[in-house]
N, C-alpha and C. Protein backbone atom coordinates (compact mmCIF):
# COMPACT_ATOMS: atom_id res chain seq x y z
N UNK A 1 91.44 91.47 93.23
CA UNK A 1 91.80 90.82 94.46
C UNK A 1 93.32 90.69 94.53
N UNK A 2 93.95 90.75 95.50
CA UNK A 2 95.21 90.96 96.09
C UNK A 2 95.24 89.22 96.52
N UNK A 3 96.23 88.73 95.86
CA UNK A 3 96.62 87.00 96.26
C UNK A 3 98.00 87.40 97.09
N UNK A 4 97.94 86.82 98.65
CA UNK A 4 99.30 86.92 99.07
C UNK A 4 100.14 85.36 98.90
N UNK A 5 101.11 85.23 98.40
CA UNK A 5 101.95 83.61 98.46
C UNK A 5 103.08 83.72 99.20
N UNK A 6 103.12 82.63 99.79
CA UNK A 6 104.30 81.82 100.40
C UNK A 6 105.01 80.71 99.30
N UNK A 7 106.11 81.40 99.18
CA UNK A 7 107.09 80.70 98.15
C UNK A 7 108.38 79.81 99.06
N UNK A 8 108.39 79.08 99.64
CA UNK A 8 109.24 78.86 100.89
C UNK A 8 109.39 79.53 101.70
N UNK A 9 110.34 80.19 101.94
CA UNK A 9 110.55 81.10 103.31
C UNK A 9 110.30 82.36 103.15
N UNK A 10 109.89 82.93 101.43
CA UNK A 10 109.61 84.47 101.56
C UNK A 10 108.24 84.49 101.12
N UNK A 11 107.76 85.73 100.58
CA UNK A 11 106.30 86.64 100.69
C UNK A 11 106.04 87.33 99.73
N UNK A 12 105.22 87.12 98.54
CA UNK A 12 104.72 88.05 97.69
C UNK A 12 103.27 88.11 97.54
N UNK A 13 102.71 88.96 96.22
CA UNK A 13 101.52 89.21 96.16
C UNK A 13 101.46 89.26 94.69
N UNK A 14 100.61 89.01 94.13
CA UNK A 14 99.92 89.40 92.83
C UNK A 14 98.11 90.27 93.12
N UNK A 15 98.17 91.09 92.08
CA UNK A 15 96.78 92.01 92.02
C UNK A 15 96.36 91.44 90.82
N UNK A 16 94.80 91.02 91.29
CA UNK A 16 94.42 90.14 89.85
C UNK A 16 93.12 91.28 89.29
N UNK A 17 92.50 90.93 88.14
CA UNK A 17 91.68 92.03 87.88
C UNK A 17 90.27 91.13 88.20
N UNK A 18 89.02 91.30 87.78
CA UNK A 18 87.61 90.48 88.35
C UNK A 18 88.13 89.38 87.29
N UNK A 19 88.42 89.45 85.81
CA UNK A 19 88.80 87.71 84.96
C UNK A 19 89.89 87.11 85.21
N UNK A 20 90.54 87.77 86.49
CA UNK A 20 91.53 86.16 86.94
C UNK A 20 92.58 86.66 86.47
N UNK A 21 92.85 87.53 85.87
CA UNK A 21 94.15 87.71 84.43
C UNK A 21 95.33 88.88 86.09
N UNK A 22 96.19 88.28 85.86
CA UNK A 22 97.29 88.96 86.80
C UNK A 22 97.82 90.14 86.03
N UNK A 23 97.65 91.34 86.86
CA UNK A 23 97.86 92.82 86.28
C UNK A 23 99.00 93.18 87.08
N UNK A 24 99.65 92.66 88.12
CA UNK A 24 100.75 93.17 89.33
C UNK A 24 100.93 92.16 89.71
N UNK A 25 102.40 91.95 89.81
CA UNK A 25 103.18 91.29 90.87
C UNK A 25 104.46 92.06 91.26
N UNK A 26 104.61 91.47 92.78
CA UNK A 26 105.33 92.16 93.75
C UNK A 26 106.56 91.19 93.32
N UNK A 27 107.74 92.19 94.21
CA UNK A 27 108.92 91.54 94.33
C UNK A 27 108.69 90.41 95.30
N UNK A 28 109.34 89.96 96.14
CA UNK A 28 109.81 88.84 96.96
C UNK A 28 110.21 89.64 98.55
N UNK A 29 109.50 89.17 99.43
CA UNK A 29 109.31 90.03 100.71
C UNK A 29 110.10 89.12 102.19
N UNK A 30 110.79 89.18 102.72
CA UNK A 30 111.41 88.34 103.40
C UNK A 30 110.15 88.00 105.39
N UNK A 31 108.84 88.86 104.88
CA UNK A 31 108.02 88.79 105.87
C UNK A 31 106.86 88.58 105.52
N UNK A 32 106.07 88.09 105.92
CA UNK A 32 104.19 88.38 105.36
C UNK A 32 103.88 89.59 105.89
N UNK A 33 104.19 90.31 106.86
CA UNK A 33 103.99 91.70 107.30
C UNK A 33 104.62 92.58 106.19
N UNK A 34 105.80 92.34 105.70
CA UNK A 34 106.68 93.07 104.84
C UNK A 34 105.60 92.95 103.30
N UNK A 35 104.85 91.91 103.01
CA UNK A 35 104.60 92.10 101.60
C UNK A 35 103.15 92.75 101.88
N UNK A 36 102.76 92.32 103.31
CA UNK A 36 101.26 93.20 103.74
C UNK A 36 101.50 94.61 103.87
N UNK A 37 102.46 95.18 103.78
CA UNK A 37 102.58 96.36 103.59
C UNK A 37 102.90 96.91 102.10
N UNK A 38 103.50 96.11 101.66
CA UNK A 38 102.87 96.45 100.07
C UNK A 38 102.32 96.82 99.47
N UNK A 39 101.43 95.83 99.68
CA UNK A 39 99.58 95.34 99.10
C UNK A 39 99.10 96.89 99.85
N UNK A 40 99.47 97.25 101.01
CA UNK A 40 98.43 98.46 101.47
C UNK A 40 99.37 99.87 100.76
N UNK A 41 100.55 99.33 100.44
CA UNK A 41 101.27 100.85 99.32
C UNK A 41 101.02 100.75 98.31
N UNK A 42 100.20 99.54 97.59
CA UNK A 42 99.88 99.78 96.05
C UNK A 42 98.53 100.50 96.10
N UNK A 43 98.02 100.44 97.47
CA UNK A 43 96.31 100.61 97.70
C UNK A 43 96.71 101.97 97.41
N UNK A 44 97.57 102.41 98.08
CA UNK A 44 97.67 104.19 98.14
C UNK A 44 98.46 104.29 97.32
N UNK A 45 98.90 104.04 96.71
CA UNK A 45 99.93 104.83 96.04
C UNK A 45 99.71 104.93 94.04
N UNK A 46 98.36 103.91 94.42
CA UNK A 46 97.83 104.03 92.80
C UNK A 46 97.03 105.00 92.20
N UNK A 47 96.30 105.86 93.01
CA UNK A 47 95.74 106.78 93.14
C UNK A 47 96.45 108.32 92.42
N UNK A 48 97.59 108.16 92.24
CA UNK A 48 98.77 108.66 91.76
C UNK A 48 99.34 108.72 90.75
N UNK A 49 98.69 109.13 89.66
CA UNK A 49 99.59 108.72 88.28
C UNK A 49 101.06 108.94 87.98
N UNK A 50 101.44 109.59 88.83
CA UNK A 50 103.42 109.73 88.92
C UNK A 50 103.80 108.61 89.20
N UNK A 51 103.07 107.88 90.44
CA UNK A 51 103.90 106.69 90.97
C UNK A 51 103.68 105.28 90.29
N UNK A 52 103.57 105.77 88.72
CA UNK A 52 103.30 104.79 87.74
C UNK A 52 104.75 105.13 86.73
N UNK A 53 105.74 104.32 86.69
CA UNK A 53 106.45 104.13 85.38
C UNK A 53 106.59 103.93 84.46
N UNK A 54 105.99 103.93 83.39
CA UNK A 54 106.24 103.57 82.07
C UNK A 54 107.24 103.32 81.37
N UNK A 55 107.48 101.78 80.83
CA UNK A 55 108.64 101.30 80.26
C UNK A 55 108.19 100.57 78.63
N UNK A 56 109.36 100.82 78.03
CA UNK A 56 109.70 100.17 76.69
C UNK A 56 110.81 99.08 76.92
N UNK A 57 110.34 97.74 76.91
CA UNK A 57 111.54 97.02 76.88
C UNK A 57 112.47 96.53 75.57
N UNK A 58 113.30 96.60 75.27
CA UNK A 58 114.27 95.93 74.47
C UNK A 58 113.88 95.25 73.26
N UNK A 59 112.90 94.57 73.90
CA UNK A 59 111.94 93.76 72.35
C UNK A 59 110.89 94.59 71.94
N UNK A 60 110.86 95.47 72.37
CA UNK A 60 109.52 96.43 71.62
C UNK A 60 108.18 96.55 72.60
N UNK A 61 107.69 95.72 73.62
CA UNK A 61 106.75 95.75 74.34
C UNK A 61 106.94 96.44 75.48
N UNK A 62 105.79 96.67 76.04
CA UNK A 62 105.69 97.55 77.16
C UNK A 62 105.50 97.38 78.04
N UNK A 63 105.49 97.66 79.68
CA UNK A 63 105.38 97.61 80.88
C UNK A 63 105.21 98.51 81.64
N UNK A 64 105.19 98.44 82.81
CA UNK A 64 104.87 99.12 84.07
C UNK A 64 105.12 98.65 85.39
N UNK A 65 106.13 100.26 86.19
CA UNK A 65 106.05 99.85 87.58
C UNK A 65 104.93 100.88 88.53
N UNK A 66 104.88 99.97 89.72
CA UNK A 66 104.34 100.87 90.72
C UNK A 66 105.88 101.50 91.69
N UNK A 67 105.75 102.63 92.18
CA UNK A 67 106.56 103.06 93.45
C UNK A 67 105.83 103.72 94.19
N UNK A 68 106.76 103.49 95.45
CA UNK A 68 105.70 104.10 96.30
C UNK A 68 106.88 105.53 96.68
N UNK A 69 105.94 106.09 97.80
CA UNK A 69 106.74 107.55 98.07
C UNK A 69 108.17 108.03 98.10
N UNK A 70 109.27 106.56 98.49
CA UNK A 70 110.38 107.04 98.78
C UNK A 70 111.07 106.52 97.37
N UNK A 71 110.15 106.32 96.28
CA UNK A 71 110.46 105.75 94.52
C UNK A 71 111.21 104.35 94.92
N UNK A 72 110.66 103.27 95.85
CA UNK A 72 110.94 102.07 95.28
C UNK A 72 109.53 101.29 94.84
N UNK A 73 110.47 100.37 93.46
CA UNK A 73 109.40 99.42 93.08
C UNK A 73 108.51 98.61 93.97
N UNK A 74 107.06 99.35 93.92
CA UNK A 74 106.27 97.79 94.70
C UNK A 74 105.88 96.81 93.91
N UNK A 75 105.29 96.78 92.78
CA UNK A 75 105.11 96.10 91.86
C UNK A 75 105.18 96.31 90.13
N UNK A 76 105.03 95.34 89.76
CA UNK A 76 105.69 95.56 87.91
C UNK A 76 104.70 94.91 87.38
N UNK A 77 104.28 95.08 86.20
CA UNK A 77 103.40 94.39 85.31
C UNK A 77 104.17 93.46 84.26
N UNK A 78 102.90 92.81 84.00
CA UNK A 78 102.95 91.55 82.50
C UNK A 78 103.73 92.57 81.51
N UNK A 79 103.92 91.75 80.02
CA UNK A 79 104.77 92.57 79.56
C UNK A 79 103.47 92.71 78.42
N UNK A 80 103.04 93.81 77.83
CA UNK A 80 102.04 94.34 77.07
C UNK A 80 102.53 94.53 75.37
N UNK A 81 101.70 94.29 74.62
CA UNK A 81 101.88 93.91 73.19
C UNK A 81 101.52 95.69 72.74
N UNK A 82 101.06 96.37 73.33
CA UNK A 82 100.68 97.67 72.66
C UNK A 82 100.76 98.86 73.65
N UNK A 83 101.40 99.68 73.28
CA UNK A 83 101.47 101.00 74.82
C UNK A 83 99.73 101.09 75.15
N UNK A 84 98.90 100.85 74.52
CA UNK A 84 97.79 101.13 74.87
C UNK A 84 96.84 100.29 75.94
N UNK A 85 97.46 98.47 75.54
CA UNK A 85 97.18 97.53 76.69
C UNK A 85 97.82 97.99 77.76
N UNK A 86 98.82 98.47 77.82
CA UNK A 86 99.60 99.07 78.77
C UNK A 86 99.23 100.35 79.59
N UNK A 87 98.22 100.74 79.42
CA UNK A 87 97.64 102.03 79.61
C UNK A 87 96.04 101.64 80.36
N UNK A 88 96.23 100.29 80.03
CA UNK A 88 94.99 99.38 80.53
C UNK A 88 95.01 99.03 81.48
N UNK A 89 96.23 98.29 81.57
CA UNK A 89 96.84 97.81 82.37
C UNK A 89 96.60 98.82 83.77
N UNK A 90 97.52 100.03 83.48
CA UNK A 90 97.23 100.88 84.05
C UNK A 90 96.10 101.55 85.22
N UNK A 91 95.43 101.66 84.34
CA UNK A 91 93.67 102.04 85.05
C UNK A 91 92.92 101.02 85.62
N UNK A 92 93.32 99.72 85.23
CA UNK A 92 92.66 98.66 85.89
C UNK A 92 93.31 98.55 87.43
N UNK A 93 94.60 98.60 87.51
CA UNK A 93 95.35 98.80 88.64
C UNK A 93 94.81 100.30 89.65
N UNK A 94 94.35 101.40 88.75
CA UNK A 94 93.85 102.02 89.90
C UNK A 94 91.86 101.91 89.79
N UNK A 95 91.60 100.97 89.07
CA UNK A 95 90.00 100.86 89.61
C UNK A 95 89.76 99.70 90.88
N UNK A 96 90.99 98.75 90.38
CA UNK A 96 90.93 97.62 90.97
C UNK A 96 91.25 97.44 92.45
N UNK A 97 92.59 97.94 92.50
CA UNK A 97 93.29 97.92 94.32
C UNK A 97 92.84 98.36 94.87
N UNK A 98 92.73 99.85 95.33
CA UNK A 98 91.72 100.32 96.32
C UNK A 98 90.72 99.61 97.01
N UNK A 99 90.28 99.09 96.64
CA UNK A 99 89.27 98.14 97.44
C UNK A 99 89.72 96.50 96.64
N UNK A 100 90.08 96.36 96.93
CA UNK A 100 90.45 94.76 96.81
C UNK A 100 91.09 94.02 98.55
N UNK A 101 90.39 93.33 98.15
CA UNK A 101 90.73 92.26 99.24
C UNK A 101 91.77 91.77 99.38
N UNK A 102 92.20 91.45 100.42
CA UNK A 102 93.10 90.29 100.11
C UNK A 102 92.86 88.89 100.83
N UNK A 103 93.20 87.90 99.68
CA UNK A 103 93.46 86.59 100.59
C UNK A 103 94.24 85.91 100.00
N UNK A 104 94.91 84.97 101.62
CA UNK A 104 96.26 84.35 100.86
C UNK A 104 95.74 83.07 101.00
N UNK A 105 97.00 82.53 99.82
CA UNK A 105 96.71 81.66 99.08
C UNK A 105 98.02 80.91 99.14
């Protein structure tokens, strides 16, 4: 499920998996239309294993972005203890969005 929030005056989203556990969060959207278009570029654009980044951060753990067609970040992941949670991470993001709902929250 796709959570949209209102953080004061701007707009994000998190993609949760069915146990609640947050697999994506978005940047900070200055519209609810602006982050609803997001949520519908992670729908498409996960489908895509290019428009998946794979990162090593600094301390040794791993991550992930989404981009969409014109290569900006739509969303980034938790930071993962093993390239392989990370690879989880991954596939859950494209079993999950495609059909996920959204409701805001």
């Amino acid at each position: 499920m796709f959570e949209l929030k209102k953080n004061e005056d701007k707009y994000h989203f998190v993609l949760k998996a069915s146990n609640g556990q947050v697999i994506l969060s978005s940047q900070m959207y200055a519209s609810k239309a602006s982050a609803t278009n997001g949520i519908e570029s992670v729908k498409k654009n996960c489908a895509d294993d290019a428009r998946f980044e794979r990162k090593t951060a600094k301390n040794g753990k791993f991550h992930f972005n989404i981009t969409s067609t014109n290569g900006q970040i739509v969303g980034s992941s938790q930071m993962y203890a093993s390239e392989s949670g990370m690879n989880n991470g991954i596939e859950s993001v494209k079993k999950n969005a495609p059909g996920a709902e959204t409701k805001e929250v």
